[in-house]
C-alpha atoms as a PDB file:
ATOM      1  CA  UNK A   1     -14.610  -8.654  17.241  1.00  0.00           C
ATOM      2  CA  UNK A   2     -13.029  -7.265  13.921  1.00  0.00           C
ATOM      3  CA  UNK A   3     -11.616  -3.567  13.811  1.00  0.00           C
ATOM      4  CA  UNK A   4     -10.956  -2.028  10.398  1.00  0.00           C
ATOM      5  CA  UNK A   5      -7.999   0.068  10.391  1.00  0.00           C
ATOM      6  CA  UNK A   6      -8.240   3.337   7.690  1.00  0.00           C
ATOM      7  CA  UNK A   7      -5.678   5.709   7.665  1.00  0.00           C
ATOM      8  CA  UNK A   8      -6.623   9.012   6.082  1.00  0.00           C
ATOM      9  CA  UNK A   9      -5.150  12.070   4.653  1.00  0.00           C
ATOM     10  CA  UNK A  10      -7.021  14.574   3.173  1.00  0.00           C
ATOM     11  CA  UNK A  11      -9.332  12.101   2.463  1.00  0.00           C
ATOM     12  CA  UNK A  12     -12.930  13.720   3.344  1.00  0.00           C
ATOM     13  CA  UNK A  13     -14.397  13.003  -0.636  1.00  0.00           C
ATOM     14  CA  UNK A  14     -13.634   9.215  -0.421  1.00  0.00           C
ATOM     15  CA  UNK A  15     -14.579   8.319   3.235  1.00  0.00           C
ATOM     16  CA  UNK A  16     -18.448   8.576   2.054  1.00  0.00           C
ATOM     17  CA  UNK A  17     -18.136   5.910  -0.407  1.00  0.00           C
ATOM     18  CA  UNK A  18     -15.932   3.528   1.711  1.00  0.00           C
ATOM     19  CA  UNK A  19     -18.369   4.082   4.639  1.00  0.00           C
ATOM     20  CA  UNK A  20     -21.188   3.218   2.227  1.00  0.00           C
ATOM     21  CA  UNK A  21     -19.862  -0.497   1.528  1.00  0.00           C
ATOM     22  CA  UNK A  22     -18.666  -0.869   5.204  1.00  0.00           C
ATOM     23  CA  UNK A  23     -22.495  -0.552   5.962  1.00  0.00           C
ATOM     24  CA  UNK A  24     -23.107  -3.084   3.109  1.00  0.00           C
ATOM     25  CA  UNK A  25     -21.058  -5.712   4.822  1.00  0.00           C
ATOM     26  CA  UNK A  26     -22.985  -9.617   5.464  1.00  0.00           C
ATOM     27  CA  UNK A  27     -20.493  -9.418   9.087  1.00  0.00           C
ATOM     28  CA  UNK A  28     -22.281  -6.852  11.399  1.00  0.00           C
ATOM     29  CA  UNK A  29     -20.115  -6.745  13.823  1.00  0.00           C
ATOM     30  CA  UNK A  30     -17.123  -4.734  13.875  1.00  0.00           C
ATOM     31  CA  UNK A  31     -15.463  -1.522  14.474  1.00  0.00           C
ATOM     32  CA  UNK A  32     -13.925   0.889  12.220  1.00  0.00           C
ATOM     33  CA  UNK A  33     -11.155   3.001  13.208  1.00  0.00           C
ATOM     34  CA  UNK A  34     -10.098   5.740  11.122  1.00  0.00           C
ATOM     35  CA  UNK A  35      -6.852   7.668  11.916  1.00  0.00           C
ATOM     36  CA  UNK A  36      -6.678  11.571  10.682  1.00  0.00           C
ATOM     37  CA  UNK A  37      -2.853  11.826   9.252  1.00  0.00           C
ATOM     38  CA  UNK A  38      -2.262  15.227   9.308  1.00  0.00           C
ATOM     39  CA  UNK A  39      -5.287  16.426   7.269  1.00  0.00           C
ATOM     40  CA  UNK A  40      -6.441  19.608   6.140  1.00  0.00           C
ATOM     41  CA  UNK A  41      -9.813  19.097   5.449  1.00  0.00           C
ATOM     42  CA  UNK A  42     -12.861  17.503   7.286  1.00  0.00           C
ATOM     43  CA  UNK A  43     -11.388  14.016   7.290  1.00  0.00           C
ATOM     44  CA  UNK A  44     -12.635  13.429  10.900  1.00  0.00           C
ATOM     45  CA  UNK A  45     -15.786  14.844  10.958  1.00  0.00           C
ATOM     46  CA  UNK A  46     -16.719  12.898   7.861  1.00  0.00           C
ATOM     47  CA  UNK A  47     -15.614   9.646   9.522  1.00  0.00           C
ATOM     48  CA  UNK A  48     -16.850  10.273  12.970  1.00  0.00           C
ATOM     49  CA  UNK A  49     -20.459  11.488  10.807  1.00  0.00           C
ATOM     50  CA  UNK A  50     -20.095   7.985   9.751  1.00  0.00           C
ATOM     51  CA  UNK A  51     -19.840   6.099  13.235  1.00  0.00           C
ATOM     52  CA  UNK A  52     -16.088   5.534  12.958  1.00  0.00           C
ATOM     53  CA  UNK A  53     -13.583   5.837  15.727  1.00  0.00           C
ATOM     54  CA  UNK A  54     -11.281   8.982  14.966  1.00  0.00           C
ATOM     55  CA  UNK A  55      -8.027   9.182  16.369  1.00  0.00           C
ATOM     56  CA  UNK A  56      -5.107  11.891  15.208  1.00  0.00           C
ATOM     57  CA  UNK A  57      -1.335  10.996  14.298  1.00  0.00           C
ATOM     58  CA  UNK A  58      -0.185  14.699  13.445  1.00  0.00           C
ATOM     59  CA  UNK A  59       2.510  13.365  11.703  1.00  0.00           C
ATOM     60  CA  UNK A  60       2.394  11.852   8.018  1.00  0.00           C
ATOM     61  CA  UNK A  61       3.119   8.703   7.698  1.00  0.00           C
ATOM     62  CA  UNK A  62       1.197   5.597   7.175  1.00  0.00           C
ATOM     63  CA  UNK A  63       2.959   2.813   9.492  1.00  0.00           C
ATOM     64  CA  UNK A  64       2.945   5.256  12.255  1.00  0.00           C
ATOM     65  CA  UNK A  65      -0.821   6.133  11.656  1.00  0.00           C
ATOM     66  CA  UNK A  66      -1.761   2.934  11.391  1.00  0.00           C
ATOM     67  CA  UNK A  67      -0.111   1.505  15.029  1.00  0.00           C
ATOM     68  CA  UNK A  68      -2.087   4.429  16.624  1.00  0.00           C
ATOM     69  CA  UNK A  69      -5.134   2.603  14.961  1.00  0.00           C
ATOM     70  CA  UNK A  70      -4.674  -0.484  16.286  1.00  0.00           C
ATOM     71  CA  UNK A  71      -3.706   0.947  19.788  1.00  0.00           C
ATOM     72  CA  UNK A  72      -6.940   2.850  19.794  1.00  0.00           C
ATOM     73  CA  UNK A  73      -8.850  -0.547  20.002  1.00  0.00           C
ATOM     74  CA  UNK A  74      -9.071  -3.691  21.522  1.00  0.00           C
ATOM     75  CA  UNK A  75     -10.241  -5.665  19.136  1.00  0.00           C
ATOM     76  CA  UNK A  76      -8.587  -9.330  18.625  1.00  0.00           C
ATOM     77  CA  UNK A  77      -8.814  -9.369  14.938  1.00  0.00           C
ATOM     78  CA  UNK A  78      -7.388  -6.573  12.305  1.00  0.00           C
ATOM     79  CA  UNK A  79      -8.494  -5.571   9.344  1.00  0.00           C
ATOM     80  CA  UNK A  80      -6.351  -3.165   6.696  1.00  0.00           C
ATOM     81  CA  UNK A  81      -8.070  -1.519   3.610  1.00  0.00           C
ATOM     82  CA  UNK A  82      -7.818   2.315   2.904  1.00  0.00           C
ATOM     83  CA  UNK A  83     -10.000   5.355   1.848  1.00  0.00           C
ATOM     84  CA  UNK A  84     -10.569   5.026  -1.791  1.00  0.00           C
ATOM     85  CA  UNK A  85     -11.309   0.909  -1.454  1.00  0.00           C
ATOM     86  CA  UNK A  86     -14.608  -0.481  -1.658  1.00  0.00           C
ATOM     87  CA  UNK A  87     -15.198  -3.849  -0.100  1.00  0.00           C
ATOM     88  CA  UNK A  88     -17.927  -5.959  -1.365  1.00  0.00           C
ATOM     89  CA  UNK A  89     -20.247  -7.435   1.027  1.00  0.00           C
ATOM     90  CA  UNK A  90     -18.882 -10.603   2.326  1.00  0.00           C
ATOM     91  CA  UNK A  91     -15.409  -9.194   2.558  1.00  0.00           C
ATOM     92  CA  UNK A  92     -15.267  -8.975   6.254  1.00  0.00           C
ATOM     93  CA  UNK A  93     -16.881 -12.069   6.915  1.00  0.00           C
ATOM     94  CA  UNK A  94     -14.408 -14.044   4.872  1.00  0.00           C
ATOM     95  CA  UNK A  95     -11.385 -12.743   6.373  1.00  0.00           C
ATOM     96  CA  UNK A  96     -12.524 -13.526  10.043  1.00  0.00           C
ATOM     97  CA  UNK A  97     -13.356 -17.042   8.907  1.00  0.00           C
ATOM     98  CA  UNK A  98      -9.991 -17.477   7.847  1.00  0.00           C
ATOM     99  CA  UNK A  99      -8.441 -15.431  10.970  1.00  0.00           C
ATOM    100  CA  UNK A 100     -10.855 -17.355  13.505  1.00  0.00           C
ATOM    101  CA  UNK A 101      -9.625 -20.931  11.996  1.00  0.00           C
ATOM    102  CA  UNK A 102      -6.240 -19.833  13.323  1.00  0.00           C
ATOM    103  CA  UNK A 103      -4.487 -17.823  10.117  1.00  0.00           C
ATOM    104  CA  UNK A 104      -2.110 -15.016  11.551  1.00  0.00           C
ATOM    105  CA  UNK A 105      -1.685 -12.961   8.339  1.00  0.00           C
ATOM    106  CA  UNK A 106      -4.622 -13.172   5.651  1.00  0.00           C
ATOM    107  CA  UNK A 107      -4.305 -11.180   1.976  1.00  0.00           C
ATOM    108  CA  UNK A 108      -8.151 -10.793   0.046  1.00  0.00           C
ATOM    109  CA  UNK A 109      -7.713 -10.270  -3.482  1.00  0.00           C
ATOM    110  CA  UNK A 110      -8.366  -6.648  -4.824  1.00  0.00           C
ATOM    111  CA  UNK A 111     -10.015  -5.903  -8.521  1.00  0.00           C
ATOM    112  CA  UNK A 112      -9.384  -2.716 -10.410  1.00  0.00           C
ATOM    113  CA  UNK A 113     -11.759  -0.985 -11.594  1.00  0.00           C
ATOM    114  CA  UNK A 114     -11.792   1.726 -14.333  1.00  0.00           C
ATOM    115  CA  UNK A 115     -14.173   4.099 -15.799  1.00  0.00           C
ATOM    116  CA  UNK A 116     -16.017   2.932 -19.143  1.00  0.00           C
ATOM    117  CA  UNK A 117     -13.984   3.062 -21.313  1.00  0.00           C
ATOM    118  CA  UNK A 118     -10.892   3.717 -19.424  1.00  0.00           C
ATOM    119  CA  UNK A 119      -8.177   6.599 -19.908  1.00  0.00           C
ATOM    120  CA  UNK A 120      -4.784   5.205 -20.989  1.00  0.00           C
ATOM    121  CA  UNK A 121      -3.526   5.554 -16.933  1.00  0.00           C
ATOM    122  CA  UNK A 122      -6.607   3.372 -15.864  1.00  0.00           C
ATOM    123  CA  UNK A 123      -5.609   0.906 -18.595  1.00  0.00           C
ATOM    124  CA  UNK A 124      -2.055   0.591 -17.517  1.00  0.00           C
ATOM    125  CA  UNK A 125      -2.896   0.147 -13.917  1.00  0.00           C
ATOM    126  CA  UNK A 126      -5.691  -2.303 -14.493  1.00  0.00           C
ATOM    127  CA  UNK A 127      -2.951  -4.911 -16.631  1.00  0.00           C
ATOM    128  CA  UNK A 128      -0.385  -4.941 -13.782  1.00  0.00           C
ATOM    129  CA  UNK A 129      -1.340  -3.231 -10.300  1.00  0.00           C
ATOM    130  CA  UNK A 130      -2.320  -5.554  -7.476  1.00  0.00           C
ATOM    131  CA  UNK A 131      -1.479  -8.721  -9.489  1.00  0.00           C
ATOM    132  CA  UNK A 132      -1.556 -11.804  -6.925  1.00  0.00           C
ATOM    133  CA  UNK A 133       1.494 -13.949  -6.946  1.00  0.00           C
ATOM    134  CA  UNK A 134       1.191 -17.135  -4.534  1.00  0.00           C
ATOM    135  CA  UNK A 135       4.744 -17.256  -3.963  1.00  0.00           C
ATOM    136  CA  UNK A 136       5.573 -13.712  -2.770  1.00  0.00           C
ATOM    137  CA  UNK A 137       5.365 -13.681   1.129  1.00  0.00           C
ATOM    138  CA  UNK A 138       4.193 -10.401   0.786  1.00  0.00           C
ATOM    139  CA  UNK A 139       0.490  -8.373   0.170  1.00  0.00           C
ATOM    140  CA  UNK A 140      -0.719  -4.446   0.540  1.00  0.00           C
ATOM    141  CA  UNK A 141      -2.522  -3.489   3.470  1.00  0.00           C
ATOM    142  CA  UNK A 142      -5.462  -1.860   0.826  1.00  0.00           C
ATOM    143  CA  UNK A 143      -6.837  -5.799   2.119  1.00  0.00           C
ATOM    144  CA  UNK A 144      -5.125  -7.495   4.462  1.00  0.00           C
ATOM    145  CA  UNK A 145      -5.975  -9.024   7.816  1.00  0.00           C
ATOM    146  CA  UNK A 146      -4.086 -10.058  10.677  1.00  0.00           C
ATOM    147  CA  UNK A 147      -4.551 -11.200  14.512  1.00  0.00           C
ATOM    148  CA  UNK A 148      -3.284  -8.852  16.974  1.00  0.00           C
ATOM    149  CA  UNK A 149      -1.290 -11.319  18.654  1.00  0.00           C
ATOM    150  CA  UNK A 150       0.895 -11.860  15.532  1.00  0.00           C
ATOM    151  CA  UNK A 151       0.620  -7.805  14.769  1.00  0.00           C
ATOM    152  CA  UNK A 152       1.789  -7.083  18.638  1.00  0.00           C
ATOM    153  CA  UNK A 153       4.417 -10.167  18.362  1.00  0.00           C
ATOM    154  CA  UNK A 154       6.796  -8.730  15.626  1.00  0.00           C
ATOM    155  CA  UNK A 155       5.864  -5.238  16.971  1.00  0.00           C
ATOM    156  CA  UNK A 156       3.450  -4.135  14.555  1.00  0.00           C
ATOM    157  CA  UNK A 157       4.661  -1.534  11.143  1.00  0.00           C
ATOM    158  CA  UNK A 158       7.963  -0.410  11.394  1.00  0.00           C
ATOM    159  CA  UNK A 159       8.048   3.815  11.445  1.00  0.00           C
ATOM    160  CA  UNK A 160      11.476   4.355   9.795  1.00  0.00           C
ATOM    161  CA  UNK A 161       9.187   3.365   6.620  1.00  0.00           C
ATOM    162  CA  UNK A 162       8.791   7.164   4.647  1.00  0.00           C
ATOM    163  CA  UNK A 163       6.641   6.733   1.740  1.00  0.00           C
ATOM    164  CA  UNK A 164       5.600   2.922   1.157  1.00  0.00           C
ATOM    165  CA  UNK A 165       6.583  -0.454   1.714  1.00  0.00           C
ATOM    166  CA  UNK A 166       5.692  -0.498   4.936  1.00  0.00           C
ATOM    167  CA  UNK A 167       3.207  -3.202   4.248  1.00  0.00           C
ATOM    168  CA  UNK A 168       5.931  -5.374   2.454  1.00  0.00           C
ATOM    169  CA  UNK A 169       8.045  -5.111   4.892  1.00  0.00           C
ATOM    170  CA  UNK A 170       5.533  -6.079   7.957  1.00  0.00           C
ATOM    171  CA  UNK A 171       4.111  -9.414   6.083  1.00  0.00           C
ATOM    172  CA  UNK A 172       8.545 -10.252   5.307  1.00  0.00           C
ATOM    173  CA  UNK A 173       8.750  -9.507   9.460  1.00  0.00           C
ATOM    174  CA  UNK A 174       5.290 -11.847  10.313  1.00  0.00           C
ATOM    175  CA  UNK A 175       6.800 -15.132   7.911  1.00  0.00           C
ATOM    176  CA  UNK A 176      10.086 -14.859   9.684  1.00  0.00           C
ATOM    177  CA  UNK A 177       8.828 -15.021  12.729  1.00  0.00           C
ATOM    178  CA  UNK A 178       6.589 -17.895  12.005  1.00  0.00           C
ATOM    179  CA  UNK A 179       3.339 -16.080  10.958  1.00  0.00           C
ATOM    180  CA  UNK A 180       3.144 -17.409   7.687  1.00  0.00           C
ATOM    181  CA  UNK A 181       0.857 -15.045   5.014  1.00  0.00           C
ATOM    182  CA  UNK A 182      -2.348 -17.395   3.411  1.00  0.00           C
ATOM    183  CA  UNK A 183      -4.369 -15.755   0.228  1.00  0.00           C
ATOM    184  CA  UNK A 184      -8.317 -15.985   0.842  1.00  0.00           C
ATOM    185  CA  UNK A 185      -9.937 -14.751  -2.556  1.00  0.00           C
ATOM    186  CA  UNK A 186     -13.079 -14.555  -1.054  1.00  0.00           C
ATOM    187  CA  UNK A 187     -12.058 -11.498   0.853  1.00  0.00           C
ATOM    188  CA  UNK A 188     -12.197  -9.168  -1.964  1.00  0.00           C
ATOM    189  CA  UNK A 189     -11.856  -5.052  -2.197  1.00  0.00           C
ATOM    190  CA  UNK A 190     -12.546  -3.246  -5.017  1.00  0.00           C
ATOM    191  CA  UNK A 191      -9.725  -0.251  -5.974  1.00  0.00           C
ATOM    192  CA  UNK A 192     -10.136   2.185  -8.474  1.00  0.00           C
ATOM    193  CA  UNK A 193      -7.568   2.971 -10.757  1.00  0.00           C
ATOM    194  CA  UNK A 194      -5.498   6.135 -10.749  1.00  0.00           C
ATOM    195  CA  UNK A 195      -6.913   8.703 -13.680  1.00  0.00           C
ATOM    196  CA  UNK A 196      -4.041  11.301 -13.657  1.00  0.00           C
ATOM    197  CA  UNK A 197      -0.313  10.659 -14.307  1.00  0.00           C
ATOM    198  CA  UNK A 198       0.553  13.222 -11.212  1.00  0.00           C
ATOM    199  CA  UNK A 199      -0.325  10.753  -8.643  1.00  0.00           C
ATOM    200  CA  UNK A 200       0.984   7.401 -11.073  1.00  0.00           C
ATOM    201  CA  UNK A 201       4.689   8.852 -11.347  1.00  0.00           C
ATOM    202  CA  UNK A 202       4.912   9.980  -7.574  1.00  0.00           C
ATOM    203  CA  UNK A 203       3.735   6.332  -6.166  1.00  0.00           C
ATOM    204  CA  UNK A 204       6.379   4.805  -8.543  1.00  0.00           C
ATOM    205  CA  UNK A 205       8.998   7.105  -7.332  1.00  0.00           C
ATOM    206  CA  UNK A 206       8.210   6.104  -3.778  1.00  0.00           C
ATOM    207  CA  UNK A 207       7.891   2.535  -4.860  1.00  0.00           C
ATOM    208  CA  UNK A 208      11.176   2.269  -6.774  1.00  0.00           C
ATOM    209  CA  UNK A 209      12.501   4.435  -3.083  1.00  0.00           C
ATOM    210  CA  UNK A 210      11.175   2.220  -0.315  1.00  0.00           C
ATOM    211  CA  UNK A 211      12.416  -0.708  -2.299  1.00  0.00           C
ATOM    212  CA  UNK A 212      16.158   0.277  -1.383  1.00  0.00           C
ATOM    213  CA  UNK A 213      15.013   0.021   1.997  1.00  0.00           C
ATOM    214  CA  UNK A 214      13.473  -3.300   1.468  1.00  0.00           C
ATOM    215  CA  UNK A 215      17.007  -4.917  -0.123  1.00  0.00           C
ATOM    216  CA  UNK A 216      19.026  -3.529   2.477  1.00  0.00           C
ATOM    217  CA  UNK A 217      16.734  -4.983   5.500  1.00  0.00           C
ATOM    218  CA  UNK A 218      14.730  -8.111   3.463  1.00  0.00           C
ATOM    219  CA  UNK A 219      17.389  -8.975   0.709  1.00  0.00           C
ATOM    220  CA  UNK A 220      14.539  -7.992  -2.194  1.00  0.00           C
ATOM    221  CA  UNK A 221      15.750  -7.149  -5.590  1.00  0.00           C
ATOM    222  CA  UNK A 222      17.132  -3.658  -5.259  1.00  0.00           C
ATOM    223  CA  UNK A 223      15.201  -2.817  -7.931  1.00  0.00           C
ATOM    224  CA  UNK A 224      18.271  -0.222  -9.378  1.00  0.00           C
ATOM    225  CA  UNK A 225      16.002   0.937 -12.707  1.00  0.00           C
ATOM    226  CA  UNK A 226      18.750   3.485 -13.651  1.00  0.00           C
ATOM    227  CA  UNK A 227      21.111   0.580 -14.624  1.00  0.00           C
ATOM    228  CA  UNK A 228      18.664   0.088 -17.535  1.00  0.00           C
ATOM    229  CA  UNK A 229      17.594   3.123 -18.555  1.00  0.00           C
ATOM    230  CA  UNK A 230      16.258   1.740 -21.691  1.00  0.00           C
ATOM    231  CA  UNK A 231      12.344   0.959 -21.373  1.00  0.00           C
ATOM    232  CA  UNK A 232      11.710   4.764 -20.389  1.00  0.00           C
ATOM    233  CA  UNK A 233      12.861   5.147 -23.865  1.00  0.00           C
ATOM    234  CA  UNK A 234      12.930   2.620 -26.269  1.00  0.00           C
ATOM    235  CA  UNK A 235      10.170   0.020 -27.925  1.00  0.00           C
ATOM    236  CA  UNK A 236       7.427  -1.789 -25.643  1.00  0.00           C
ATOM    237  CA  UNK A 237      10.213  -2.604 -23.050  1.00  0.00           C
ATOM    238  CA  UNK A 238       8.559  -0.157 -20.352  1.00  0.00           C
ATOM    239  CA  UNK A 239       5.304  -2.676 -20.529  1.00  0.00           C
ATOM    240  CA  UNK A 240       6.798  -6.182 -20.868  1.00  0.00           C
ATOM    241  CA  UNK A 241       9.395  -4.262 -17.472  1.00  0.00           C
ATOM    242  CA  UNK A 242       5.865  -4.159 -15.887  1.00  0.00           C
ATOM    243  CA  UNK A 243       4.482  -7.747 -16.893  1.00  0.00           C
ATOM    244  CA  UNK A 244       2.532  -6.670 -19.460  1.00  0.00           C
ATOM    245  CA  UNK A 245       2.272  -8.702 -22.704  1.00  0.00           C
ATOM    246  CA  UNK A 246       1.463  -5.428 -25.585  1.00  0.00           C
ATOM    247  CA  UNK A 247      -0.551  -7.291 -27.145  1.00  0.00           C
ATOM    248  CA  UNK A 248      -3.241  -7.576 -24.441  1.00  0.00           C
ATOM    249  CA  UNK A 249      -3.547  -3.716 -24.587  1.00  0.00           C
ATOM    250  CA  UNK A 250      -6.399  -2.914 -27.220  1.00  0.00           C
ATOM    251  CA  UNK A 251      -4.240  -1.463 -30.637  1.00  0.00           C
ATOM    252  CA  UNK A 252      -5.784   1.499 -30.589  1.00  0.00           C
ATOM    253  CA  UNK A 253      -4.628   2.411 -27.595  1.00  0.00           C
ATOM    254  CA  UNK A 254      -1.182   0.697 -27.372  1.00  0.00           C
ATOM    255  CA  UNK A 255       0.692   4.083 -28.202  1.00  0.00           C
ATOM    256  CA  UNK A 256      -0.828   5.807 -25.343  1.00  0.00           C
ATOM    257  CA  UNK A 257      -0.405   3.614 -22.613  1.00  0.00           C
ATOM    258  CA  UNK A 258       3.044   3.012 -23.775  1.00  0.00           C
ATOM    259  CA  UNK A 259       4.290   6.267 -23.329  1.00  0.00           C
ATOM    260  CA  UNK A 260       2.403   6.159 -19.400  1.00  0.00           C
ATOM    261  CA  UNK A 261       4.137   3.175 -18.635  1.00  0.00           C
ATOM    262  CA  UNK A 262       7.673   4.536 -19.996  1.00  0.00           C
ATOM    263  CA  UNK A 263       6.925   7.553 -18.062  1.00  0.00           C
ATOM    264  CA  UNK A 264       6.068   5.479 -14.685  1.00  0.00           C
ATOM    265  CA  UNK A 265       9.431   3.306 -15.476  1.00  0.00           C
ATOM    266  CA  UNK A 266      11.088   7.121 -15.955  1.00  0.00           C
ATOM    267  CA  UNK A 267       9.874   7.947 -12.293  1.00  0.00           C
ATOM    268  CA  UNK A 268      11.463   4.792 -11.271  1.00  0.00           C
ATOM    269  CA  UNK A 269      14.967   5.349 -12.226  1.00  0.00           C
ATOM    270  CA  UNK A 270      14.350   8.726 -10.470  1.00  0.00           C
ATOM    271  CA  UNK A 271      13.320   6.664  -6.982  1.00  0.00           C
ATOM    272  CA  UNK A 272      16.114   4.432  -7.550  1.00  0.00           C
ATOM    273  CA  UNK A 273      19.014   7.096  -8.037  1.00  0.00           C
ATOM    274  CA  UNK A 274      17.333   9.458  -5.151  1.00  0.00           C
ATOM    275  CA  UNK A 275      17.323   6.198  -2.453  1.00  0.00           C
ATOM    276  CA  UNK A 276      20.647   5.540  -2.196  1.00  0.00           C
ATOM    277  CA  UNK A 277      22.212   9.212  -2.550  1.00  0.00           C
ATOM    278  CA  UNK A 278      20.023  10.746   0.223  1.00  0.00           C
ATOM    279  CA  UNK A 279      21.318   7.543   2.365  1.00  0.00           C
ATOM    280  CA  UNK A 280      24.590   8.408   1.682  1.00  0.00           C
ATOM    281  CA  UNK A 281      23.864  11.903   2.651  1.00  0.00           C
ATOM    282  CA  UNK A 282      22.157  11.286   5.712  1.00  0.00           C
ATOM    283  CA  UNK A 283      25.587   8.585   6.407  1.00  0.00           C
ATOM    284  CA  UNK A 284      27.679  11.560   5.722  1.00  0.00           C
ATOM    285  CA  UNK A 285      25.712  13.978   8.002  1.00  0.00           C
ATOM    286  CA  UNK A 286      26.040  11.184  11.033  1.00  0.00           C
ATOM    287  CA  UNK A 287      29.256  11.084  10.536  1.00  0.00           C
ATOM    288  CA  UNK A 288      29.915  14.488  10.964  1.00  0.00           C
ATOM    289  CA  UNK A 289      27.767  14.974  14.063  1.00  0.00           C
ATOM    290  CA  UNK A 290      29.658  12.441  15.610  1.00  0.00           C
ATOM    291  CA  UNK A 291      32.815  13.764  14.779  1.00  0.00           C
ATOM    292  CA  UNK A 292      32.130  16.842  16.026  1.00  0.00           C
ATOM    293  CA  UNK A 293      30.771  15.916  19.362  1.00  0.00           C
ATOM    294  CA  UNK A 294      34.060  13.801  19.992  1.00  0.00           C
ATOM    295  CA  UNK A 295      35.990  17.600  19.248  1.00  0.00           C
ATOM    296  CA  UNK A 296      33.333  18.836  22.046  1.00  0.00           C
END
């Protein structure tokens, strides 16, 4: 058996649709376990409308949210993907082939997708979000799978994790301790691309944030954006910063998804400059506490 793990905030408009290619799946059996993250709508009713198991973590935060998950069943096998994906049919099926022959830690691919034509923040996402790269041990839990022996063996996601990177930093934990991460592109989940900038710049801030965490615990690039200041400002910088080559972006509408991506590399140097002065504020607050009981 095969439980798929959603966590959900505020997330009552997009459970329909993910619920809708759950139901389309080839593998019939499984269970779906949705956990409520501090919602204010009708998250759970909407889920538990929709046959899934609902269980609560009143406090936000996605690692945390998703152990509960996982506690809440006792299926073998684990499945990640979250409210706004859409699996296509023969996703499940081809990450329990690969978990059954023995694979601890299993990433599917995941596709873009953009309206027709696509707003310059759909355009920017679909060049560069979710690329694959075979070498880095690492893959977001919008498709992952995993056995619950390796997920229980490293202790599943670490809490400490505030915004994001919680996924990075659980697939870095799994190939240290031996539970190396395989690809299987026949697991694939469909993920639409962000239409507003309000929702872009905050997921880069958080990005460009967890990844001082990651350096200090992992050794990954730091990621320090403010030390080069430059692409949020000058030329085509921001996209090349991202991987993108300019002239793959159409030219008529190369000047608008320029100035998106120099204003996502502009939330970055924000994330970057906030992660290390609110540790050394949080450092500095310890320090006094401790000082002060040892007055007591």
């Amino acid at each position: 058996m095969i439980a798929v793990i959603t966590t959900v905030r505020d997330g009552e408009q997009a459970l329909a649709g993910l619920a809708d290619a759950l139901d389309a799946q080839t593998l019939r059996a499984f269970e779906w376990v949705v956990i409520d993250n501090a919602s204010n709508d009708r998250t759970a009713d909407v889920a538990r409308a929709r046959g899934a198991t609902v269980v609560t973590e009143p406090r936000p935060g996605r690692a945390r949210a998703r152990n509960r998950g996982v506690a809440a069943t006792d299926a073998e096998l684990l499945a990640f993907t979250d409210a706004d994906c859409r699996p296509r049919p023969e996703w499940l099926a081809a990450l329990v082939r690969r978990l059954q022959d023995g694979e601890p830690l299993v990433a599917g691919r995941i596709v873009v997708t953009t309206s027709e034509p696509p707003n310059p923040i759909e355009r920017f996402e679909s060049l560069w979000r979710f690329r694959d790269d075979p070498q880095r041990g690492w893959a977001p839990t919008a498709n992952l799978g995993m056995r619950r022996d390796a997920f229980e063996a490293i202790g599943g996601f670490d809490a400490r994790y505030r915004h994001i990177g919680e996924d990075v930093d659980l697939c870095l934990r799994a190939g240290a301790a031996g539970f190396a991460l395989t690809r299987c592109p026949d697991a694939v989940v469909e993920h639409p691309a962000e239409t507003e900038r309000r929702p872009v710049l905050r997921r880069s801030f958080e990005q460009a944030y967890s990844l001082h965490d990651l350096h200090r615990r992992h050794g990954l690039r730091p990621g320090r954006y403010w030390r080069n200041p430059g692409p949020a400002i000058f030329g085509d910088w921001a996209l090349r910063r991202f991987g993108i080559d300019p002239a793959d972006v159409p030219p008529a509408e190369r000047r608008a998804v320029l100035r998106v991506a120099r204003r996502d590399y502009a939330a970055r140097i924000a994330g970057s400059l906030w992660a290390p002065l609110r540790q050394k504020g949080l450092t500095l607050l310890s320090h006094r506490a401790t000082g002060f009981r040892s007055d007591v």
